[in-house]
N, C-alpha and C. Protein backbone atom coordinates (compact mmCIF):
# COMPACT_ATOMS: atom_id res chain seq x y z
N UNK A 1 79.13 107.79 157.92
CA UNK A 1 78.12 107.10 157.15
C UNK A 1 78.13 107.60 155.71
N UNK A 2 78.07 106.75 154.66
CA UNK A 2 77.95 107.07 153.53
C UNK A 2 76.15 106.65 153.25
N UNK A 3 75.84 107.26 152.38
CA UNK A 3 74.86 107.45 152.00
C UNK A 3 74.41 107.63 150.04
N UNK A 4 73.44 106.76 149.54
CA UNK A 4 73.52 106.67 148.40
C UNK A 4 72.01 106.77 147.67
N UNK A 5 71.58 107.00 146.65
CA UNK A 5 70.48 106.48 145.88
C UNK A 5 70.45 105.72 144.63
N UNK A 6 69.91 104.63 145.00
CA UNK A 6 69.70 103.97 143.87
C UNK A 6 68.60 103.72 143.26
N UNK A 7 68.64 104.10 141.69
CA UNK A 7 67.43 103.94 140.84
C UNK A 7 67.14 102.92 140.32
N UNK A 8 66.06 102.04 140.28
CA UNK A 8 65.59 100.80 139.87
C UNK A 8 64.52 101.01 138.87
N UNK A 9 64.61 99.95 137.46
CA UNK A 9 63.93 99.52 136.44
C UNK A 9 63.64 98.52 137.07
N UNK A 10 62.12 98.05 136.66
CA UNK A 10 61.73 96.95 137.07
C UNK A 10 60.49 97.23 136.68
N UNK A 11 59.56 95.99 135.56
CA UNK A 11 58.04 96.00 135.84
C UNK A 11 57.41 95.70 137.11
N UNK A 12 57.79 94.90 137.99
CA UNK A 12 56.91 95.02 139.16
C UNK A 12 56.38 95.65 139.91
N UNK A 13 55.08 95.60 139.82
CA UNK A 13 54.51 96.85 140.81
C UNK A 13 54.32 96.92 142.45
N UNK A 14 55.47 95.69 143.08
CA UNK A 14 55.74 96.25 144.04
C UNK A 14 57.15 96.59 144.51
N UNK A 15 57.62 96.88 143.58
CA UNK A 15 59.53 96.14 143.34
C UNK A 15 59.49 97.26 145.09
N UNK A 16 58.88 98.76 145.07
CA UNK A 16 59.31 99.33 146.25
C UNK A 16 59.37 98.67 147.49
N UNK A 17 57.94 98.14 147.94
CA UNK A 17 58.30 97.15 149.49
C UNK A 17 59.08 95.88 149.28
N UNK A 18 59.39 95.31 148.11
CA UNK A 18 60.99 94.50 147.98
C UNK A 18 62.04 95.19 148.42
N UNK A 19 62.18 96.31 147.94
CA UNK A 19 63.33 96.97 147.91
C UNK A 19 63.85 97.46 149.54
N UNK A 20 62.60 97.54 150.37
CA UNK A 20 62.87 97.91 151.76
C UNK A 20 63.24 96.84 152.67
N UNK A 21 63.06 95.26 152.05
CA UNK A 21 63.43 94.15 152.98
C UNK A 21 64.96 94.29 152.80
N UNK A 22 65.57 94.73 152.10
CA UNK A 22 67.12 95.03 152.05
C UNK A 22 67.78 95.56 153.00
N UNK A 23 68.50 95.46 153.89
CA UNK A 23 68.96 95.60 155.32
C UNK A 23 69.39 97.36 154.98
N UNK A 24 69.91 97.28 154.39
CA UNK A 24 70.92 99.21 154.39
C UNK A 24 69.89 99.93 154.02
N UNK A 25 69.01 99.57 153.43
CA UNK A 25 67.62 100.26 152.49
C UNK A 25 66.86 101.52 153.74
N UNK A 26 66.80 102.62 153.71
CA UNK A 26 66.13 103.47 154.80
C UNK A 26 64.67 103.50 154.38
N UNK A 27 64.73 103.75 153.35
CA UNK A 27 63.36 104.42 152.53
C UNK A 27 63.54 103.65 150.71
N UNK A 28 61.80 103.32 150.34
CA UNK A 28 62.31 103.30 149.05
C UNK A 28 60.73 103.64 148.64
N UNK A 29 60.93 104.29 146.98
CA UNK A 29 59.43 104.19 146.95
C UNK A 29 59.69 104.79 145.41
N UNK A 30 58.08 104.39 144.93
CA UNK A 30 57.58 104.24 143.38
C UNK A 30 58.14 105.17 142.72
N UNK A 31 58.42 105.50 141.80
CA UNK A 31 58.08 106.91 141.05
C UNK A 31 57.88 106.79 139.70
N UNK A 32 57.86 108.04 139.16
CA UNK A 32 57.50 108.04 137.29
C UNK A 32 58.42 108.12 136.53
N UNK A 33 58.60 107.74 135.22
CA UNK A 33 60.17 108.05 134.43
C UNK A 33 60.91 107.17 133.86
N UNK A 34 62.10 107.54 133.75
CA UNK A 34 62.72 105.95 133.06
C UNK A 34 62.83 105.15 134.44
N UNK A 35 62.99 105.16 135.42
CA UNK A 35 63.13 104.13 136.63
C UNK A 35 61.52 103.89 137.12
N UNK A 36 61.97 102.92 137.89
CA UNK A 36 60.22 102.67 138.57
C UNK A 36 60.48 102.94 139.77
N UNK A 37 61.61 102.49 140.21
CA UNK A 37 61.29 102.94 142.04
C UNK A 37 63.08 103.67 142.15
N UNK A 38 63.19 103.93 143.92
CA UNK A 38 63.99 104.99 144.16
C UNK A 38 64.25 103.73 145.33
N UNK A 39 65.72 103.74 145.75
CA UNK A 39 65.67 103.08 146.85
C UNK A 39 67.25 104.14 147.70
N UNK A 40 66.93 104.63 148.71
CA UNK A 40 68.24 105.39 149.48
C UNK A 40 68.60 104.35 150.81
N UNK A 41 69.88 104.27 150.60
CA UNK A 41 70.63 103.90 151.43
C UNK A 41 71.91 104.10 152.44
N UNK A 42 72.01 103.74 153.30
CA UNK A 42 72.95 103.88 153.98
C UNK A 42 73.85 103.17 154.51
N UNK A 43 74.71 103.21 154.48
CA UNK A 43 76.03 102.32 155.09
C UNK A 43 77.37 103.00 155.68
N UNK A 44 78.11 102.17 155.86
CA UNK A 44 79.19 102.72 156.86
C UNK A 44 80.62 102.83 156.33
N UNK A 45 80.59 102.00 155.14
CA UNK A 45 81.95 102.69 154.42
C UNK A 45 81.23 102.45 152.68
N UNK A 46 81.91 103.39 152.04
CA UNK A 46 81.46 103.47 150.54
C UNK A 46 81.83 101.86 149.94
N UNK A 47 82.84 100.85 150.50
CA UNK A 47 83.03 99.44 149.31
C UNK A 47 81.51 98.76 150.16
N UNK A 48 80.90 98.97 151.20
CA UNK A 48 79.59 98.47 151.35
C UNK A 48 78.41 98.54 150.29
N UNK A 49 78.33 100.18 149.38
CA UNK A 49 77.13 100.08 148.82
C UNK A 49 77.24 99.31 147.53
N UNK A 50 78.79 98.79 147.13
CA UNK A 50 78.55 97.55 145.85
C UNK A 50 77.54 96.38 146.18
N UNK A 51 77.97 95.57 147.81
CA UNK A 51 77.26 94.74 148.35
C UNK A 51 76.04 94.80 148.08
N UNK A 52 75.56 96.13 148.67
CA UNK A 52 73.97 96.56 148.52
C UNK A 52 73.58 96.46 147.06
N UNK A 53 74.23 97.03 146.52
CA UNK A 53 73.51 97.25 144.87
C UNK A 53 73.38 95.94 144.36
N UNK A 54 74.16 94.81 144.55
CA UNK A 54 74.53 93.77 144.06
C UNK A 54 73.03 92.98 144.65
N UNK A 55 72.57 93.12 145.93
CA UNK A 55 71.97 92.34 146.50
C UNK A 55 70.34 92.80 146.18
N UNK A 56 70.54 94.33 145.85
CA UNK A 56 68.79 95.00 144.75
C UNK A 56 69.24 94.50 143.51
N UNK A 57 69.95 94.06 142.49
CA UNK A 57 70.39 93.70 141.65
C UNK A 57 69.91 92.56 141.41
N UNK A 58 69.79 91.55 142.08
CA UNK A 58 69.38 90.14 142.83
C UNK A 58 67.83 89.55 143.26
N UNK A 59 67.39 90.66 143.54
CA UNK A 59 65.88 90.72 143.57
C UNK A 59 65.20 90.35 142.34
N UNK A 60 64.51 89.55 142.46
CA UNK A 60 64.23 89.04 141.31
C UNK A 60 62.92 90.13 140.43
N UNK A 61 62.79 90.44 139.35
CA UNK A 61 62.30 91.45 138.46
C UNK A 61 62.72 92.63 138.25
N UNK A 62 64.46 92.64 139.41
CA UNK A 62 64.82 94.07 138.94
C UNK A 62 66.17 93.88 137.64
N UNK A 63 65.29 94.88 136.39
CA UNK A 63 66.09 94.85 135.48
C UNK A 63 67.70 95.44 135.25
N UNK A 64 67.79 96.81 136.13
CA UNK A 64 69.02 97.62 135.66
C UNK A 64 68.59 98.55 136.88
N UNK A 65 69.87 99.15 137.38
CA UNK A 65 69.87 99.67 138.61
C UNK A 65 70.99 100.71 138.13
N UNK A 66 70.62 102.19 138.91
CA UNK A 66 71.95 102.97 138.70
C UNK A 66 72.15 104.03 139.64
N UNK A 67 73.30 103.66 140.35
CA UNK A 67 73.61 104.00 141.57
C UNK A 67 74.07 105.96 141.82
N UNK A 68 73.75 106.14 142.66
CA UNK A 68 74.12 107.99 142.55
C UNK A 68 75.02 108.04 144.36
N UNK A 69 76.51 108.03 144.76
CA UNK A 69 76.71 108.44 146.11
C UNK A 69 77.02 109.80 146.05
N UNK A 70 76.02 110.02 147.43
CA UNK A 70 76.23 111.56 148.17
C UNK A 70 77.27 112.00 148.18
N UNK A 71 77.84 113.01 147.80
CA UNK A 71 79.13 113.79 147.72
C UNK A 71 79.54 114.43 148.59
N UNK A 72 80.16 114.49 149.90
CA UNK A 72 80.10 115.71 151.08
C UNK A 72 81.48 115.87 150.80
C-alpha cells in the first residue's frame, strides 16, 4: 500500500467532508495555514494517487492541491 497526503486550498468551509466522499480518502480534515484542509490517502500502487489527486482536483472549489508520498 502506498500511502500519501494531500494539501488542499480551497475557500469552502466544508471542502473537508467533500474531500472524504473520495473513495482512497481515509481521513481528511480542516486546518490553519496556507492550505485549508489535509486529505490522507491510500492506495495500492503509487500511478493510483495521480487518479486520486486529479479527482480532489475536480471537486468543485478546490483551488491548488499539493501532494506529499510516504517514503518507506
Amino acid at each position: 500500500m502506498v500511502k500519501a497526503v494531500v494539501l488542499v486550498k480551497s475557500p469552502k468551509k466544508l471542502i473537508a467532508a467533500r474531500l472524504r466522499m473520495v473513495k482512497s480518502v481515509y481521513d481528511s480534515f480542516a486546518v490553519s495555514g496556507q492550505f485549508d484542509a489535509v486529505a490522507l490517502i491510500e492506495v495500492g500502487e503509487l500511478a493510483q494517487i495521480k487518479e486520486v489527486t486529479n479527482e480532489i482536483q475536480g471537486i468543485r472549489g478546490v483551488e491548488r492541491t499539493e501532494t506529499m508520498v510516504q517514503v518507506v
